[in-house]
Protein backbone atom coordinates (compact mmCIF):
# COMPACT_ATOMS: atom_id res chain seq x y z
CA UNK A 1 77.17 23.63 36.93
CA UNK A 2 75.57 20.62 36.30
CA UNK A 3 72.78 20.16 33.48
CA UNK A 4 69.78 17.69 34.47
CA UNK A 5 68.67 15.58 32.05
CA UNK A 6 64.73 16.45 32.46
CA UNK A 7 65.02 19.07 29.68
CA UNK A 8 65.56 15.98 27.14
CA UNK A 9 63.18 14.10 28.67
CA UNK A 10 59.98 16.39 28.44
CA UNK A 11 60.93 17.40 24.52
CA UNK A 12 60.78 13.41 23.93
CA UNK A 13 57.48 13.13 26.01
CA UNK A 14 55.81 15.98 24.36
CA UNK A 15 57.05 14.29 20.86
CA UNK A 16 54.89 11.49 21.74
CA UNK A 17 52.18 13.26 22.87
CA UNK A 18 51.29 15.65 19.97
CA UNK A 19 48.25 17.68 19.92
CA UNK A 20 45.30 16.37 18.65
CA UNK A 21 43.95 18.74 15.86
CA UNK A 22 40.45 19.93 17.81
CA UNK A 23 43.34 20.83 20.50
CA UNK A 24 45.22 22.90 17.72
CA UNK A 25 42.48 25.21 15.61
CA UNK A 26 40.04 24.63 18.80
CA UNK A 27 37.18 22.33 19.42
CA UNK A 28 34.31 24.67 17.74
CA UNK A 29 36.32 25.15 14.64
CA UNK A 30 37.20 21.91 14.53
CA UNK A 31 33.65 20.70 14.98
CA UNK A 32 32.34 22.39 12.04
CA UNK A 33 34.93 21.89 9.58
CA UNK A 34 33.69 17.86 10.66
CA UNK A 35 30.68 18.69 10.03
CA UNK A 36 31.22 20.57 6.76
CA UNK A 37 33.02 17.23 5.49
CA UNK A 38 29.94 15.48 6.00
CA UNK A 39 27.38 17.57 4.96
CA UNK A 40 29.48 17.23 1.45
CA UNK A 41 29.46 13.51 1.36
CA UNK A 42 25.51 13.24 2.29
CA UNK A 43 25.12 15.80 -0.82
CA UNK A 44 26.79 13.56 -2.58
CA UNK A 45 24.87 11.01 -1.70
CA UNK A 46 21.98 12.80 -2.36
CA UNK A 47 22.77 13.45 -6.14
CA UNK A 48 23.71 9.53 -6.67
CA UNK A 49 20.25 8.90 -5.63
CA UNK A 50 18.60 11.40 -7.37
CA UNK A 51 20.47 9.93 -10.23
CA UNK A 52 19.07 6.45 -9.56
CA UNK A 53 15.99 7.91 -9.03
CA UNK A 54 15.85 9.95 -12.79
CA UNK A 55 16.62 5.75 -14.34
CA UNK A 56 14.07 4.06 -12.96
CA UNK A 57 11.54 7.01 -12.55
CA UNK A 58 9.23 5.37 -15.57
CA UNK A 59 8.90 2.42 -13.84
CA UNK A 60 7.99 3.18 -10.56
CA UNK A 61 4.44 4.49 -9.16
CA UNK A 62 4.42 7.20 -6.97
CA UNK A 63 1.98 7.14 -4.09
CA UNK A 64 0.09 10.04 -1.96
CA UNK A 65 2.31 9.35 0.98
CA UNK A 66 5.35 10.20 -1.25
CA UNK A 67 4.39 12.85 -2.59
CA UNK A 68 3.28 14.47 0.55
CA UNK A 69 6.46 13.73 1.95
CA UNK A 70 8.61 15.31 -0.55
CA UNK A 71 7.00 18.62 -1.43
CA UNK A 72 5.19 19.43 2.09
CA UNK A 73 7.10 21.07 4.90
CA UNK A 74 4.27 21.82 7.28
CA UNK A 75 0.21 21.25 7.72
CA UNK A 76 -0.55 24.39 5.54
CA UNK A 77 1.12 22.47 2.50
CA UNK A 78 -0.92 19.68 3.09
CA UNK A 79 -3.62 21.32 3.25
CA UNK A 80 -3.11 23.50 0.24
CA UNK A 81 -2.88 20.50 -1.62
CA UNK A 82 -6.19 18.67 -0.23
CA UNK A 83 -7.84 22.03 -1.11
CA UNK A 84 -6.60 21.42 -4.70
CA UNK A 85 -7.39 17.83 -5.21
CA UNK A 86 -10.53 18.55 -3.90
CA UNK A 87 -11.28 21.65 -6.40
CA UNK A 88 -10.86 19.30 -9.09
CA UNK A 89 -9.22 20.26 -12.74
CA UNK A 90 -10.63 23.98 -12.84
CA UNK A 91 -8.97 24.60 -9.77
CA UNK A 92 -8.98 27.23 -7.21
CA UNK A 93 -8.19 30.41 -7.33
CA UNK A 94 -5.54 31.51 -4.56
CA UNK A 95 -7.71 33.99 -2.64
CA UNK A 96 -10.28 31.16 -2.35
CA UNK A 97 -7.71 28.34 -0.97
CA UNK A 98 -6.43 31.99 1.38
CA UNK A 99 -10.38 32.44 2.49
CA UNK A 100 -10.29 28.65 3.41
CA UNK A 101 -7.28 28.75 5.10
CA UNK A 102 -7.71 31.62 7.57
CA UNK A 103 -6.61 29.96 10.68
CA UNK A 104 -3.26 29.84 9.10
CA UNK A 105 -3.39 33.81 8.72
CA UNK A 106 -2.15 32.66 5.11
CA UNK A 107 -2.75 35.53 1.84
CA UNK A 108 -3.29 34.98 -2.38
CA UNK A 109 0.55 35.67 -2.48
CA UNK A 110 1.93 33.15 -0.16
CA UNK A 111 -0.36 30.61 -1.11
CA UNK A 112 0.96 30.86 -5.03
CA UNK A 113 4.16 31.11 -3.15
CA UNK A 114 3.92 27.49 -1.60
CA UNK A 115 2.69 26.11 -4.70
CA UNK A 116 5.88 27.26 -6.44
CA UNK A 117 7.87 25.92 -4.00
CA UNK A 118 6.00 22.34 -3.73
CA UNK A 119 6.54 22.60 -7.43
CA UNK A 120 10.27 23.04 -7.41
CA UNK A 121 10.74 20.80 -4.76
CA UNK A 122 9.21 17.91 -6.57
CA UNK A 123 10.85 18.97 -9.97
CA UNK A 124 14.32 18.96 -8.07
CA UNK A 125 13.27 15.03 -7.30
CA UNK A 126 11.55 13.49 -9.74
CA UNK A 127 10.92 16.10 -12.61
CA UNK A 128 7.07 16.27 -12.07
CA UNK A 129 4.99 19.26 -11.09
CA UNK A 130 2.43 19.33 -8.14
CA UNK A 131 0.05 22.24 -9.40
CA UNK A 132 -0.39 24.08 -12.42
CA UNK A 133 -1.78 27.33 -13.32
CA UNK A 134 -4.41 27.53 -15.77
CA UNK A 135 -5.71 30.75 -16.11
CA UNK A 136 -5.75 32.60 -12.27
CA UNK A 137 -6.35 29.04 -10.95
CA UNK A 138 -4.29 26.67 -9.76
CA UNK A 139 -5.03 23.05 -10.69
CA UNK A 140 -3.24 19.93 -9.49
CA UNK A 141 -1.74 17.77 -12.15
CA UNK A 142 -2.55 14.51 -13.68
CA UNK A 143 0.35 13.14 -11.88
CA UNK A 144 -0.57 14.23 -8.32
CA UNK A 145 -4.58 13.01 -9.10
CA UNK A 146 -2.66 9.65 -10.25
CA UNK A 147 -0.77 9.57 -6.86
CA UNK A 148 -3.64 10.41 -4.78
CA UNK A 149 -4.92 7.01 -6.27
CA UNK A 150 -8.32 8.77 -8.28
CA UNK A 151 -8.68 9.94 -11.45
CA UNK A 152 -9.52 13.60 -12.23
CA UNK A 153 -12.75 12.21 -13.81
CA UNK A 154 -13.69 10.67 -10.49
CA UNK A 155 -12.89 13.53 -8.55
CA UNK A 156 -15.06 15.96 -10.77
CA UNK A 157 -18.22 13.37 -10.57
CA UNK A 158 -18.05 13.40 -6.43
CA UNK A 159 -17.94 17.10 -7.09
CA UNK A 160 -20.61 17.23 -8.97
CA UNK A 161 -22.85 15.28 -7.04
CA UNK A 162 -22.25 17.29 -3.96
């Protein structure tokens, strides 16, 4: 009987071939276990520069377009917020801003609902509050009025002389 030598052979060619790991768990598994990896490094990215921003945060003015940018998600946040800097500092109620915004379909609840979540979302970046509620009515801040580059003085007088 003689014994071919292609049985050594193909165990040291598979030895230098190995599997690459997608090939071993699979390539969706593999994928996402990537992507998991990275999704941890932006985060931690994210919290350095929320760190950087909490330093410097006294020193540096915020601007409308910033603002906007970090607590809106869509056009009814915006527009909540226009609503608000355009009620002044006694605010609007939240069935009011809901009765303005009907072609969003939005109600009283959801609307205190975005607020509350445009509040958190700016608190999570720069510790500062978009609305506040005085009374039933919700009132933008003396930061936001500062952003939106008026004063809340200014903003009552063009409300007043409407």
């Amino acid at each position: 009987m003689e014994v071919s030598g292609d049985g050594v052979q193909n165990r040291e060619k598979q030895a230098a071939t190995r599997r690459s790991q997608s090939e071993r768990v699979g390539r969706l598994k593999y994928m996402l276990e990537v992507l998991k990896r990275i999704e941890a490094r932006l985060g931690s990215f994210d919290r350095r520069l929320n760190r950087i921003e909490q330093c410097w945060i006294h020193s540096m003015s915020f601007d409308r377009a910033y603002v906007e940018e970090a607590v809106c998600r869509d056009e009814v946040d915006s527009e909540i917020l226009s609503l608000l800097f355009e009620a002044g500092s006694p605010g609007m109620l939240p069935k009011d801003v809901a009765l303005r915004l009907v072609r969003f379909r939005t109600r009283r609840f959801q609307v205190s609902r975005r607020i509350q979540r445009m509040n958190k979302r700016l608190s999570e970046k720069i510790d500062r509050c978009v609305a506040e509620q005085r009374g039933w009515h919700w009132a933008m801040t003396s930061f936001c009025y500062e952003s939106w580059g008026k004063s809340a003085r200014e903003v009552e007088e063009e409300v007043n002389a409407r």
